[in-house]
Protein backbone atom coordinates (compact mmCIF):
# COMPACT_ATOMS: atom_id res chain seq x y z
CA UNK A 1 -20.31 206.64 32.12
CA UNK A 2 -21.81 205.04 35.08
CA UNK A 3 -21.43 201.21 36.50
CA UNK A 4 -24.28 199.84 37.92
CA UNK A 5 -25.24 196.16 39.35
CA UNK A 6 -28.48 195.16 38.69
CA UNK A 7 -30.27 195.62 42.21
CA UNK A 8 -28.54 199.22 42.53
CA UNK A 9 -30.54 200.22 39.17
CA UNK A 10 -33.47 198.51 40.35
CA UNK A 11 -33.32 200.09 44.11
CA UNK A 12 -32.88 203.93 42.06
CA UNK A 13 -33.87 203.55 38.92
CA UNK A 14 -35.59 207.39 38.48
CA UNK A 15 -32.70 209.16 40.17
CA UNK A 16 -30.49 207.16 36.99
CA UNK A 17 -32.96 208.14 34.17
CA UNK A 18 -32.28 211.97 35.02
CA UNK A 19 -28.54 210.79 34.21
CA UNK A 20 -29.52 209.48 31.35
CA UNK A 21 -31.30 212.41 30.14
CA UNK A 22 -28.26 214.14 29.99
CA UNK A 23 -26.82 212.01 27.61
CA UNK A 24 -24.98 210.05 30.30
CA UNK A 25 -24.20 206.16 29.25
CA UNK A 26 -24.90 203.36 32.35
CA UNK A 27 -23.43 199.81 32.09
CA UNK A 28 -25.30 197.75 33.37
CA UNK A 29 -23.58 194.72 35.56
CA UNK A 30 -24.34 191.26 37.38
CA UNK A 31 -21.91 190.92 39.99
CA UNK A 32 -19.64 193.97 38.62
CA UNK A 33 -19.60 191.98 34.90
CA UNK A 34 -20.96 194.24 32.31
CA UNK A 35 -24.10 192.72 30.79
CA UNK A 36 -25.70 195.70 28.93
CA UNK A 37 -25.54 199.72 28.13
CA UNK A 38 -28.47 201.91 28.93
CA UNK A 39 -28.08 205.05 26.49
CA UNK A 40 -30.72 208.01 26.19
CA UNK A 41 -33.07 207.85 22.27
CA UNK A 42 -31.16 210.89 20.41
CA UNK A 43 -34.37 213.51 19.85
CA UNK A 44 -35.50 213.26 16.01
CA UNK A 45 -34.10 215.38 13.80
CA UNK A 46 -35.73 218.85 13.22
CA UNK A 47 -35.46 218.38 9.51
CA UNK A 48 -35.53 215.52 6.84
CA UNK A 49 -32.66 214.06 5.47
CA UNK A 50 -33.04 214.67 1.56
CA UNK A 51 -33.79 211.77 -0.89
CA UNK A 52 -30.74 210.91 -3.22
CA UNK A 53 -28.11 211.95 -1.66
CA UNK A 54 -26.07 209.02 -3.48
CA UNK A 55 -27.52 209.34 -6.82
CA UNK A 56 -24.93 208.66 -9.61
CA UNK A 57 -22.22 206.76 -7.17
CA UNK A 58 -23.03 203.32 -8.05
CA UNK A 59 -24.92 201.24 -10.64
CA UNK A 60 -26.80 198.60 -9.57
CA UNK A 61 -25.96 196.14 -11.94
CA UNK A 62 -28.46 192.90 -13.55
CA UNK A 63 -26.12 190.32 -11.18
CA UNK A 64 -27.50 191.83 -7.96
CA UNK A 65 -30.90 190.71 -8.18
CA UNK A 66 -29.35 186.88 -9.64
CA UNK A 67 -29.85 184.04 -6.92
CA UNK A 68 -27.22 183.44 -4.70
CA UNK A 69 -24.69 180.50 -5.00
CA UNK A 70 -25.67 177.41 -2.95
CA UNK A 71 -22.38 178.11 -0.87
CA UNK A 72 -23.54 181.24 0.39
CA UNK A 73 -27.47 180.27 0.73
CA UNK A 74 -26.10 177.44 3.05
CA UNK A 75 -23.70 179.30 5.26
CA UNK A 76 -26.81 182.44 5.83
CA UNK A 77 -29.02 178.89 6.97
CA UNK A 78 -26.49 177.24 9.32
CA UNK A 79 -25.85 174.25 7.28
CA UNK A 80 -22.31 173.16 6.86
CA UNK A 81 -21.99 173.10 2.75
């Protein structure tokens, strides 16, 4: 893992991204506190995950697709119910 303040990254930012590319992590600070992680896109996968790998370990039951209860509708919009 390499720490990083902002105008270092900005000053060498190429020399960093060959870091990255070998799956090295950089935190990213402003005035040495960490603000964000820079982390290298894992390469797709050379094959495709097969469909249904859960089949048969849960039912989906009629009550799923019922409205929710006000209480809950209220808390996922911010109002205090």
């Amino acid at each position: 893992m390499i720490r990083l303040n902002i105008h270092e990254a900005k000053t060498h930012l190429s020399r960093y991204l060959k870091e990255l590319a070998k799956d090295k992590t950089i935190i990213l600070c402003k005035r040495n506190i960490p603000i964000v992680e820079i982390r290298s896109i894992r390469p797709n996968r050379e094959y495709q995950r097969p469909i249904g790998l859960a089949k048969g370990e849960f039912e989906v039951t009629s009550v799923f697709f019922e409205p929710l209860p006000k209480e809950v509708l209220a808390a996922f919009n911010g109002d205090n119910a």
